[in-house]
PDB file of N, CA and C in Angstrom:
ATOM      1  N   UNK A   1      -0.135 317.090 125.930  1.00  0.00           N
ATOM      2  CA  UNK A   1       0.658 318.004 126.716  1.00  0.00           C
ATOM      3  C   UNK A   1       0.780 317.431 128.135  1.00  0.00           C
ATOM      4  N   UNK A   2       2.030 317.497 128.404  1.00  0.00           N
ATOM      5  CA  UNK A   2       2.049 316.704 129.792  1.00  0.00           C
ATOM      6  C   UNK A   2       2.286 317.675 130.896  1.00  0.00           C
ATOM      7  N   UNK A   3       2.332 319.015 130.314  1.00  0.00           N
ATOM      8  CA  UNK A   3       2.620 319.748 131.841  1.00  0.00           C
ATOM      9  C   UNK A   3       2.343 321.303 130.953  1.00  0.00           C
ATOM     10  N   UNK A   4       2.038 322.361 131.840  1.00  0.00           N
ATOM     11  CA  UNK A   4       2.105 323.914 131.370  1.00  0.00           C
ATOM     12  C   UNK A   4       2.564 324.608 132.280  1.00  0.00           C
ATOM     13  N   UNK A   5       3.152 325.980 131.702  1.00  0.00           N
ATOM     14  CA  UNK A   5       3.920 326.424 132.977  1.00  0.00           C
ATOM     15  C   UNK A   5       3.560 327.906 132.685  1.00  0.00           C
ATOM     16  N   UNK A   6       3.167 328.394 133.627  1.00  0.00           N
ATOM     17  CA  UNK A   6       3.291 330.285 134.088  1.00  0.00           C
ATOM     18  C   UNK A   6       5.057 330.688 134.384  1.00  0.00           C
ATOM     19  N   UNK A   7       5.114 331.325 133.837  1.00  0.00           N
ATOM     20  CA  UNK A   7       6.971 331.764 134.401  1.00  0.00           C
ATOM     21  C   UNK A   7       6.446 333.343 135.688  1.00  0.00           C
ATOM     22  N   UNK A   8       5.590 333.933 135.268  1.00  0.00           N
ATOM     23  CA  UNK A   8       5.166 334.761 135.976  1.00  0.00           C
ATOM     24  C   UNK A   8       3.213 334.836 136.290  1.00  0.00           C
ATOM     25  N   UNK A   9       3.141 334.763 137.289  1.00  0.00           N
ATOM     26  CA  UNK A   9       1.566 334.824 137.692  1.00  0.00           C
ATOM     27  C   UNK A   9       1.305 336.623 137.370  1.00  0.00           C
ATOM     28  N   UNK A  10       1.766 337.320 137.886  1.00  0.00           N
ATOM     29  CA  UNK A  10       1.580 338.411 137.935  1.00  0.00           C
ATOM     30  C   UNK A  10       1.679 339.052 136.967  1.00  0.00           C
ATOM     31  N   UNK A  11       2.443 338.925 135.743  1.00  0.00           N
ATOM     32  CA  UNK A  11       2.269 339.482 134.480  1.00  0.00           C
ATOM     33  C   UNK A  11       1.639 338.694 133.406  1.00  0.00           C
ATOM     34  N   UNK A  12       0.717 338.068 134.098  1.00  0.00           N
ATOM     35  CA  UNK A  12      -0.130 337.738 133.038  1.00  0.00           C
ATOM     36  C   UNK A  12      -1.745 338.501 132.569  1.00  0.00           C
ATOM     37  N   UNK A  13      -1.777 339.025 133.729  1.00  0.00           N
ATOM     38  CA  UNK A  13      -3.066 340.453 133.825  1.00  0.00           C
ATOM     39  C   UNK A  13      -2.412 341.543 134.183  1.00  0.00           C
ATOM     40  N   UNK A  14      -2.614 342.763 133.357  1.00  0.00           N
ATOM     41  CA  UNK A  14      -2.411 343.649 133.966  1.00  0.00           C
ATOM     42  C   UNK A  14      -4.149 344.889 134.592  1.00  0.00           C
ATOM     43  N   UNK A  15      -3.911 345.067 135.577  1.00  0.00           N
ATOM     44  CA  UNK A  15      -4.922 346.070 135.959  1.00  0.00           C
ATOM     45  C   UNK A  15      -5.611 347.126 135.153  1.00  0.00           C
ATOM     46  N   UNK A  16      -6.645 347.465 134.910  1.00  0.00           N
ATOM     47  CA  UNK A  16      -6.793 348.479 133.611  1.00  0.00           C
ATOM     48  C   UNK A  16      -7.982 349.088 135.069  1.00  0.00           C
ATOM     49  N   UNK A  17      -7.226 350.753 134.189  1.00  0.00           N
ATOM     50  CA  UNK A  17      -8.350 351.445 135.058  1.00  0.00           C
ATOM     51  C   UNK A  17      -9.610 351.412 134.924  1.00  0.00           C
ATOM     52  N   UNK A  18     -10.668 351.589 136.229  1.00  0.00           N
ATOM     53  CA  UNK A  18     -11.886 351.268 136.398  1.00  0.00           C
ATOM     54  C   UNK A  18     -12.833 349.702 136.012  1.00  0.00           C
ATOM     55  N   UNK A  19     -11.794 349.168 135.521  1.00  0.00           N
ATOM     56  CA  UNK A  19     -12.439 347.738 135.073  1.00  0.00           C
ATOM     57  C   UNK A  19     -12.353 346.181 135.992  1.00  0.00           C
ATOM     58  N   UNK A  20     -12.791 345.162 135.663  1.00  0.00           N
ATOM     59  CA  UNK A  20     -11.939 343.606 136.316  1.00  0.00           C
ATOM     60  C   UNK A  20     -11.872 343.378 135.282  1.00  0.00           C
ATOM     61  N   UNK A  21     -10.692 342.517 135.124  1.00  0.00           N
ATOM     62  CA  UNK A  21     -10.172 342.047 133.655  1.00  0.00           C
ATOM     63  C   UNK A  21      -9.868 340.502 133.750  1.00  0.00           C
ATOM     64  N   UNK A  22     -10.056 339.832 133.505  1.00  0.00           N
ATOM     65  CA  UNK A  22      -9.283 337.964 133.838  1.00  0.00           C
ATOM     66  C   UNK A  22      -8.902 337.568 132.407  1.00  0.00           C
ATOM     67  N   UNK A  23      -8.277 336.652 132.642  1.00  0.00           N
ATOM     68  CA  UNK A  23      -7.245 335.582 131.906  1.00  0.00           C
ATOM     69  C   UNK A  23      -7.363 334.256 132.268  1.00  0.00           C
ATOM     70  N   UNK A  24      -8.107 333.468 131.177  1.00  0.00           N
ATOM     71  CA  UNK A  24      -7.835 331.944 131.644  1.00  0.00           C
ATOM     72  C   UNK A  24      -6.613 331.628 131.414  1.00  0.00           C
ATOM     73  N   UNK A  25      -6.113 330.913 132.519  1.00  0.00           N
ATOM     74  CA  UNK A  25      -4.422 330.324 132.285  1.00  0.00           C
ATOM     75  C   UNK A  25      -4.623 328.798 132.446  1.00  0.00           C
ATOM     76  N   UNK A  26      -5.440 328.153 132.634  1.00  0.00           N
ATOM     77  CA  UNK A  26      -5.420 326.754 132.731  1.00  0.00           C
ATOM     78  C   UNK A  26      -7.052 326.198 132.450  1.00  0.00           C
ATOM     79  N   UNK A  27      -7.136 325.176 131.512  1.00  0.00           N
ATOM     80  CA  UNK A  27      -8.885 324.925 131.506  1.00  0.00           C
ATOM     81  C   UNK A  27      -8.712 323.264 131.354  1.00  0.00           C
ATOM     82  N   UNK A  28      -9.160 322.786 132.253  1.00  0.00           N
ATOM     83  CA  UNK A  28     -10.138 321.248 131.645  1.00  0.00           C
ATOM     84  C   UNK A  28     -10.998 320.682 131.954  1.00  0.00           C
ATOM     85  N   UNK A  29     -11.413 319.099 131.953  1.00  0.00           N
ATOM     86  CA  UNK A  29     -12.650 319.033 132.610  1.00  0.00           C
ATOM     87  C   UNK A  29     -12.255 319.071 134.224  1.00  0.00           C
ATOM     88  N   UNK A  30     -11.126 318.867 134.579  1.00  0.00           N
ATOM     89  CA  UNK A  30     -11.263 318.867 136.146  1.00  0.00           C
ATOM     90  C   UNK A  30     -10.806 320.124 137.018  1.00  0.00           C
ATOM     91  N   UNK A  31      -9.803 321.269 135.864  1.00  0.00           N
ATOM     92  CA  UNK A  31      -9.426 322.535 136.749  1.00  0.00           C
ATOM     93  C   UNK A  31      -9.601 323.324 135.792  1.00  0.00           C
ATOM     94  N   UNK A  32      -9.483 324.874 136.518  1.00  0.00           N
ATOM     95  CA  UNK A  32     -10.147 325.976 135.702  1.00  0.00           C
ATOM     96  C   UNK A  32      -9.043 327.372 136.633  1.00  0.00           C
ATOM     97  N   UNK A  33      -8.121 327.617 136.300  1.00  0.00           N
ATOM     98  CA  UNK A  33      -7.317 328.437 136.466  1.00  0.00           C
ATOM     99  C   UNK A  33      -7.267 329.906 136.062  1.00  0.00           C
ATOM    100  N   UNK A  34      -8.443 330.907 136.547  1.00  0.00           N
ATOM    101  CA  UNK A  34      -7.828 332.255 136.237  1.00  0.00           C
ATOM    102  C   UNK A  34      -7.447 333.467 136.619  1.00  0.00           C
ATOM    103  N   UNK A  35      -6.307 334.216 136.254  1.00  0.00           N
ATOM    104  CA  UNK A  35      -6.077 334.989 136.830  1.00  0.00           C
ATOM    105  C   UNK A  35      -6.911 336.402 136.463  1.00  0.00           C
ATOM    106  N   UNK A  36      -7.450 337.499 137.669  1.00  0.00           N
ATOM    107  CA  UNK A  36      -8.245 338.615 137.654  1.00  0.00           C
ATOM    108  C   UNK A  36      -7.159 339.869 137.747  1.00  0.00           C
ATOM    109  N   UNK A  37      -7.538 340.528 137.653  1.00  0.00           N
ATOM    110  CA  UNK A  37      -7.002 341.709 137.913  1.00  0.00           C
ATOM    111  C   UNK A  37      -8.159 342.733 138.013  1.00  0.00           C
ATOM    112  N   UNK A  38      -8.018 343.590 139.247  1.00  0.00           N
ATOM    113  CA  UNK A  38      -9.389 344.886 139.771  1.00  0.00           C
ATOM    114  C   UNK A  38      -8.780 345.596 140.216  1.00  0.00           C
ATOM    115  N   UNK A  39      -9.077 347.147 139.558  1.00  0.00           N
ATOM    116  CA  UNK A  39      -8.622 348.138 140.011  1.00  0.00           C
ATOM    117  C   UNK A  39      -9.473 348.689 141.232  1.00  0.00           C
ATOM    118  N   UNK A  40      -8.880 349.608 142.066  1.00  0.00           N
ATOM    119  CA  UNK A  40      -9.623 349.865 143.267  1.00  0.00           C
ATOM    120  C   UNK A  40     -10.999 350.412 142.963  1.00  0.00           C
ATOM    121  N   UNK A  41     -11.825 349.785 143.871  1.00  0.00           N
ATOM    122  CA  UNK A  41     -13.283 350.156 144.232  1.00  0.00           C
ATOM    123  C   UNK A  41     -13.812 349.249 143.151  1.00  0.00           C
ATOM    124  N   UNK A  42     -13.545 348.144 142.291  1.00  0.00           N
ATOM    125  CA  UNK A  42     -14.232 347.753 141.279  1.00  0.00           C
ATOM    126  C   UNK A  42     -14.913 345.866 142.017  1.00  0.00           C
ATOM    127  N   UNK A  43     -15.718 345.751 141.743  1.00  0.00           N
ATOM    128  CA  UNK A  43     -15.896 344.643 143.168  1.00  0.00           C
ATOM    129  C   UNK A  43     -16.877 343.736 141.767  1.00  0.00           C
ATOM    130  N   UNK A  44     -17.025 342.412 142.713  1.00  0.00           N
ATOM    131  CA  UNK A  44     -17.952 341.136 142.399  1.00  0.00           C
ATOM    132  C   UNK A  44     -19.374 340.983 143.007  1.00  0.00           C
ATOM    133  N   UNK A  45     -20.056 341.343 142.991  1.00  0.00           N
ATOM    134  CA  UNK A  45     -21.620 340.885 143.339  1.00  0.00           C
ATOM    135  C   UNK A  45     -21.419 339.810 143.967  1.00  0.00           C
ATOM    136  N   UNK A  46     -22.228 339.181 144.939  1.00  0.00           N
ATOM    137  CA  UNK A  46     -22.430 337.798 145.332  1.00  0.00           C
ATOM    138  C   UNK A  46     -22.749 336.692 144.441  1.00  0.00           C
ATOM    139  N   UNK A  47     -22.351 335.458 144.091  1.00  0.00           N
ATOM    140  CA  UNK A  47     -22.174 334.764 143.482  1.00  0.00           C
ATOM    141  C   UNK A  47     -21.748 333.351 144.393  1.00  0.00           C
ATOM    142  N   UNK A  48     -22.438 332.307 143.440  1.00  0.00           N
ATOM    143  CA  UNK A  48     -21.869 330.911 144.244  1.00  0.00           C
ATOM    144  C   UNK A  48     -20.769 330.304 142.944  1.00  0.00           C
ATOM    145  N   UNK A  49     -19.577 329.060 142.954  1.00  0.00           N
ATOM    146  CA  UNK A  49     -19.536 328.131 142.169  1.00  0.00           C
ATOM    147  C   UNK A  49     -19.909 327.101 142.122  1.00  0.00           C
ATOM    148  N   UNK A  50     -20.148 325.960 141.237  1.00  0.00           N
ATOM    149  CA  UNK A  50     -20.555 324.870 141.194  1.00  0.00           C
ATOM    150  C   UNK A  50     -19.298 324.032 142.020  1.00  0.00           C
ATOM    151  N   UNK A  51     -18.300 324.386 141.569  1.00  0.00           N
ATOM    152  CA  UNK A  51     -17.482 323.469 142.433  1.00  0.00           C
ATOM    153  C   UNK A  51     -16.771 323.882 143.842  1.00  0.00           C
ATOM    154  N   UNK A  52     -15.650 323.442 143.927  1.00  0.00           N
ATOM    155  CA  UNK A  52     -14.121 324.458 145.113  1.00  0.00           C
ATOM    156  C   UNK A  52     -13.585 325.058 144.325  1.00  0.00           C
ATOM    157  N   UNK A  53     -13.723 326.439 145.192  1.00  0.00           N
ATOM    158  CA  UNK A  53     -12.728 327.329 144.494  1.00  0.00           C
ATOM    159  C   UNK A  53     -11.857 327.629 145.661  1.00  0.00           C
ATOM    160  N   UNK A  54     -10.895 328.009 145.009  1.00  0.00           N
ATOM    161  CA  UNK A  54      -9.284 328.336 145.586  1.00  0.00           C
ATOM    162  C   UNK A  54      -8.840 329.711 145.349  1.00  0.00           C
ATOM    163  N   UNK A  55      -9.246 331.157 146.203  1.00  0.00           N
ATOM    164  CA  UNK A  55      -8.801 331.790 145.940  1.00  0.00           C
ATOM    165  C   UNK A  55      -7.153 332.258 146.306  1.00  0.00           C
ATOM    166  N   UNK A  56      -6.413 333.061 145.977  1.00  0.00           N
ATOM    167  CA  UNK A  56      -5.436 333.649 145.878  1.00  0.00           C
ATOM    168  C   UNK A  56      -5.055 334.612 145.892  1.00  0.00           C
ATOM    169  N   UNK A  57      -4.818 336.394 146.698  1.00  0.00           N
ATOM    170  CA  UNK A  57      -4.356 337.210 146.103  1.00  0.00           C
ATOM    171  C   UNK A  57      -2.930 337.251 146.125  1.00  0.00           C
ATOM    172  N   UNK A  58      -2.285 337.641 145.214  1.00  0.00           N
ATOM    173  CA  UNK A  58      -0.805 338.007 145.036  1.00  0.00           C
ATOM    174  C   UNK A  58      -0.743 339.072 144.629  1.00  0.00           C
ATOM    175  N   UNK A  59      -1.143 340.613 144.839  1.00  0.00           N
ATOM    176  CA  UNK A  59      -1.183 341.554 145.395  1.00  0.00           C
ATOM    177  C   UNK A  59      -2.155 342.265 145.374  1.00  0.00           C
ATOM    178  N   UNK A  60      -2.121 343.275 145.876  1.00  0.00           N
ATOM    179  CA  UNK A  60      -3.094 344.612 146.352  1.00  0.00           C
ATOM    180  C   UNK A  60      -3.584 344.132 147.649  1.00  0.00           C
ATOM    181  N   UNK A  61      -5.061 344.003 147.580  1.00  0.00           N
ATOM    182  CA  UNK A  61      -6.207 344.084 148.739  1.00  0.00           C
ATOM    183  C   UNK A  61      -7.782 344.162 148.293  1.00  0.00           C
ATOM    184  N   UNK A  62      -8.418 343.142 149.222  1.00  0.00           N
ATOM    185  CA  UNK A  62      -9.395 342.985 148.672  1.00  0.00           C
ATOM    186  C   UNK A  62     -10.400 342.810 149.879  1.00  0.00           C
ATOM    187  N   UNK A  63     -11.449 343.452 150.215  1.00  0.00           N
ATOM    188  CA  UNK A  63     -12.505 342.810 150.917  1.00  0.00           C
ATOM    189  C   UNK A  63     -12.914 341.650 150.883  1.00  0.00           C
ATOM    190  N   UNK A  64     -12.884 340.363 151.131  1.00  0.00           N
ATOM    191  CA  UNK A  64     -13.160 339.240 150.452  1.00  0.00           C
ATOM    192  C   UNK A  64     -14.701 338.670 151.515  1.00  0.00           C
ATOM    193  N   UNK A  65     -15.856 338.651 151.305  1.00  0.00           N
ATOM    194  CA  UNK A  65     -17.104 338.097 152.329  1.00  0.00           C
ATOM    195  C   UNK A  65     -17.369 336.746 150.964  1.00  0.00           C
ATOM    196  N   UNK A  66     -17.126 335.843 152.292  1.00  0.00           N
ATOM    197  CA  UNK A  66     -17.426 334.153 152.101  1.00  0.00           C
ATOM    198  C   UNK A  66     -18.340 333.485 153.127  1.00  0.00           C
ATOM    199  N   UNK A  67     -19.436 333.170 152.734  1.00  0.00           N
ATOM    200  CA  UNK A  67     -20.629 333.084 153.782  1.00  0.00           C
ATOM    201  C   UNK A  67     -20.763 333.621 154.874  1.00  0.00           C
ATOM    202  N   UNK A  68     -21.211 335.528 154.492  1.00  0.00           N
ATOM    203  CA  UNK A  68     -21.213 335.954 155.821  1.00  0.00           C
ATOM    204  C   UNK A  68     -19.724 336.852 156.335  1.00  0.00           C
ATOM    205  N   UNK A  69     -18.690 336.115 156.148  1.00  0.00           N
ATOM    206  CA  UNK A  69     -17.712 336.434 157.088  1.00  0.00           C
ATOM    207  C   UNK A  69     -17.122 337.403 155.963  1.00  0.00           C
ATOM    208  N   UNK A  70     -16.454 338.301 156.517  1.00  0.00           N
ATOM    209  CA  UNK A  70     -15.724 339.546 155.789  1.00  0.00           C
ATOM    210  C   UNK A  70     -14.045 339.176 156.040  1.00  0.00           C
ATOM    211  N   UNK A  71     -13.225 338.998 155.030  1.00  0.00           N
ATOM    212  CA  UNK A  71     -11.840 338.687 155.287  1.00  0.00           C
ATOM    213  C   UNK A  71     -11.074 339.942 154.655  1.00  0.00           C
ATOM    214  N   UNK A  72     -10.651 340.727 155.385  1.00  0.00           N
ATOM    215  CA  UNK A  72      -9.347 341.753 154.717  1.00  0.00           C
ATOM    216  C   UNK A  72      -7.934 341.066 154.011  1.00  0.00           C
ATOM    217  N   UNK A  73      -8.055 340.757 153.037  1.00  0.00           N
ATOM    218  CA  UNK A  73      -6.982 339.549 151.988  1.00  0.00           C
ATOM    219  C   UNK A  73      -6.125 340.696 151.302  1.00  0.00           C
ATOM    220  N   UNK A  74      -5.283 340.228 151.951  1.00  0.00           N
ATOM    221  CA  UNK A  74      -3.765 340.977 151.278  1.00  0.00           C
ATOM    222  C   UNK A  74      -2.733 339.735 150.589  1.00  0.00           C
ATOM    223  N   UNK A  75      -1.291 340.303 150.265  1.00  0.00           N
ATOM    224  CA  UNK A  75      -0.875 338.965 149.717  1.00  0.00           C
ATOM    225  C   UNK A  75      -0.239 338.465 150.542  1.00  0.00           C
ATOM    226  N   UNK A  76      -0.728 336.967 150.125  1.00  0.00           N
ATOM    227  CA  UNK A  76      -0.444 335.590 150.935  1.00  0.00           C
ATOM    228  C   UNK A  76      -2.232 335.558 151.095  1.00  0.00           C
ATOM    229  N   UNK A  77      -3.106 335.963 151.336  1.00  0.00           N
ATOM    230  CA  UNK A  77      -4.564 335.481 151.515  1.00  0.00           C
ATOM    231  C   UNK A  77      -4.747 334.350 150.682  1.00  0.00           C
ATOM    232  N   UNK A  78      -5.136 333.179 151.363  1.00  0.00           N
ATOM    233  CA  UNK A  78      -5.555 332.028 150.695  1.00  0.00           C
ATOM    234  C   UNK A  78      -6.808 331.779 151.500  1.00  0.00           C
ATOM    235  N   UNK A  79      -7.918 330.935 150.456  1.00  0.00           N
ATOM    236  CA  UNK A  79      -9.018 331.009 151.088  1.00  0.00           C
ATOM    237  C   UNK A  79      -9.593 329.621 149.945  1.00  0.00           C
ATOM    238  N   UNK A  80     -10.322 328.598 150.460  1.00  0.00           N
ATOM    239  CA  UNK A  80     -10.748 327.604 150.046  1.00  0.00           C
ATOM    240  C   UNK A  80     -11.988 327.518 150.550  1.00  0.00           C
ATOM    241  N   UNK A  81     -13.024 327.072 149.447  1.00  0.00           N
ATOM    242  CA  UNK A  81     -14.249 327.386 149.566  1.00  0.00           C
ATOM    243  C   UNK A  81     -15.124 326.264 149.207  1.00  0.00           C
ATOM    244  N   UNK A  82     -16.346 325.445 149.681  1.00  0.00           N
ATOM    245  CA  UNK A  82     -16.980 324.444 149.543  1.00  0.00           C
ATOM    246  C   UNK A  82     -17.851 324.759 148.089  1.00  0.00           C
ATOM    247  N   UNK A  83     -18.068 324.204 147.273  1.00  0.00           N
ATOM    248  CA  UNK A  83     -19.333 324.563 146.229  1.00  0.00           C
ATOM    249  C   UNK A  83     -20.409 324.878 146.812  1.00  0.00           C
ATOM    250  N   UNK A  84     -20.498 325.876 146.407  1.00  0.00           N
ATOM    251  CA  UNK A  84     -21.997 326.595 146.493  1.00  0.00           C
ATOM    252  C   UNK A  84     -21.891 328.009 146.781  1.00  0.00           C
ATOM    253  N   UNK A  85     -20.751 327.909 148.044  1.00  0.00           N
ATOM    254  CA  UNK A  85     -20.662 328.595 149.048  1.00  0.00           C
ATOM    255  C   UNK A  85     -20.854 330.338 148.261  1.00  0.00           C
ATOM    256  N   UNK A  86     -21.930 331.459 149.026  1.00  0.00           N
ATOM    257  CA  UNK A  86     -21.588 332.704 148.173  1.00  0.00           C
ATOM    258  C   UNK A  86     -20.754 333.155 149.237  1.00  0.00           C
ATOM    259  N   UNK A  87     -20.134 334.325 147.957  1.00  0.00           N
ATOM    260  CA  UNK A  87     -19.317 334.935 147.854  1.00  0.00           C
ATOM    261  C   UNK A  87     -19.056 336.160 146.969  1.00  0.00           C
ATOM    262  N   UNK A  88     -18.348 337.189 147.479  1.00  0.00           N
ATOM    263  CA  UNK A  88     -18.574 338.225 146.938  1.00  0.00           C
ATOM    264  C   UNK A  88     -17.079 339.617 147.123  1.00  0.00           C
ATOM    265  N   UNK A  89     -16.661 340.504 146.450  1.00  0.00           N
ATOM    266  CA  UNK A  89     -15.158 340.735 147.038  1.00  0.00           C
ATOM    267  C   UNK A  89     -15.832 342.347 146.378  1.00  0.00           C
ATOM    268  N   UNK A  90     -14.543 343.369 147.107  1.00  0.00           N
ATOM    269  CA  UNK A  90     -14.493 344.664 146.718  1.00  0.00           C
ATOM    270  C   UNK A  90     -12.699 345.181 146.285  1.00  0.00           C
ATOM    271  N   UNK A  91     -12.732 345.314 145.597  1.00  0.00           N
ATOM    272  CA  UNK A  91     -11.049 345.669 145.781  1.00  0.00           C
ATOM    273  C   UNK A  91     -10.739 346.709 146.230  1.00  0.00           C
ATOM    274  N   UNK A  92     -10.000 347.061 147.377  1.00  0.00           N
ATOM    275  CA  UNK A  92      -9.513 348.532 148.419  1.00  0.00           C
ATOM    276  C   UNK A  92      -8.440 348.789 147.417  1.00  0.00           C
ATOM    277  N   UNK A  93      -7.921 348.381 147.025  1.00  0.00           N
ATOM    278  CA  UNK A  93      -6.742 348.718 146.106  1.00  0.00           C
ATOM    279  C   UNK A  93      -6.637 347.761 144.708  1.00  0.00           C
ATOM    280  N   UNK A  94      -5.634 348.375 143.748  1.00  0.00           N
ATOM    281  CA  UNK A  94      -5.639 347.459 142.993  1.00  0.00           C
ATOM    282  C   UNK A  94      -4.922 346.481 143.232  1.00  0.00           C
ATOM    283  N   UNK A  95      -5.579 345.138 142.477  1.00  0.00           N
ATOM    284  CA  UNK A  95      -5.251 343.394 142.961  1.00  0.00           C
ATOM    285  C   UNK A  95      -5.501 342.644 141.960  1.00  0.00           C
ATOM    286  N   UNK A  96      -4.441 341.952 141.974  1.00  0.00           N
ATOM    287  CA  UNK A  96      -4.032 340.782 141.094  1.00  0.00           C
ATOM    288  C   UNK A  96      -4.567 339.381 142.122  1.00  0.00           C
ATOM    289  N   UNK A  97      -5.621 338.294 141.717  1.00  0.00           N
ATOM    290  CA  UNK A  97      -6.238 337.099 142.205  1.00  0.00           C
ATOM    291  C   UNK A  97      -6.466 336.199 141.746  1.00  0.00           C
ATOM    292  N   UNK A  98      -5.446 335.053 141.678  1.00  0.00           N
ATOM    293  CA  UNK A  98      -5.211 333.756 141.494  1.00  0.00           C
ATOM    294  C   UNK A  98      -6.939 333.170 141.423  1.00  0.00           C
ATOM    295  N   UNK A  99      -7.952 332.701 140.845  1.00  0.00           N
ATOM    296  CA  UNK A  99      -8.618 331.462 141.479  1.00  0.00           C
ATOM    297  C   UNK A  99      -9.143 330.297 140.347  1.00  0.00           C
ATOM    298  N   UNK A 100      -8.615 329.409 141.363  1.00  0.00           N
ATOM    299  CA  UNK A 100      -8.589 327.828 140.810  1.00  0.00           C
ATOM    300  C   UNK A 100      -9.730 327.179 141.253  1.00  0.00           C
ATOM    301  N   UNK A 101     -10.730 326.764 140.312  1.00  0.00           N
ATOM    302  CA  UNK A 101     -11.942 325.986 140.256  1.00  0.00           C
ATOM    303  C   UNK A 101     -11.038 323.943 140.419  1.00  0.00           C
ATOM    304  N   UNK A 102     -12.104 323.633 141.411  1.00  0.00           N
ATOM    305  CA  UNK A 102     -11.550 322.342 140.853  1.00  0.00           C
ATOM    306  C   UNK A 102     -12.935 321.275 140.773  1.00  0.00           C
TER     307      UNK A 102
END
């Protein structure tokens, strides 16, 4: 396969109440592509990755704390992150979030 394509990012998760839901959309040994979906108030514990991650929201809102720092991420929030680095998010609303391991 020489190429894959999303026609839509956003309808590939849909939000389900009270839950986080993800979708791998891309896997290999060098990237790891998935899209989340969190309905409001449903959040991530602190957590590190082994590699860079690349987050993304393309919509809602999300508390996003990345070593320490607290980012209010709406869409267009992009945020690139060193391995290791913790991290941890709350969703204020419901949100659809791109993130790419590389």
């Amino acid at each position: 396969m020489t190429h894959v394509v999303v026609s839509s990012l956003t309808d590939e998760v849909k939000v389900q109440p009270k839950m986080v839901v993800s979708k791998v959309l891309y896997r290999d040994e060098q990237l790891d592509v998935t899209m989340f979906g969190f309905d409001a108030g449903e959040r991530l514990s602190e957590h590190e990755a082994d590699k860079t991650a690349v987050v993304e929201v393309l919509s809602g809102r999300l508390r996003f704390t990345a070593d320490s720092e607290v980012y209010d991420a709406g869409p267009g929030f992009w945020l690139r992150m060193a391995p290791h680095t913790p991290h941890s998010l709350i969703a204020d609303e419901a949100t659809l979030m791109l993130l790419t391991l590389l």
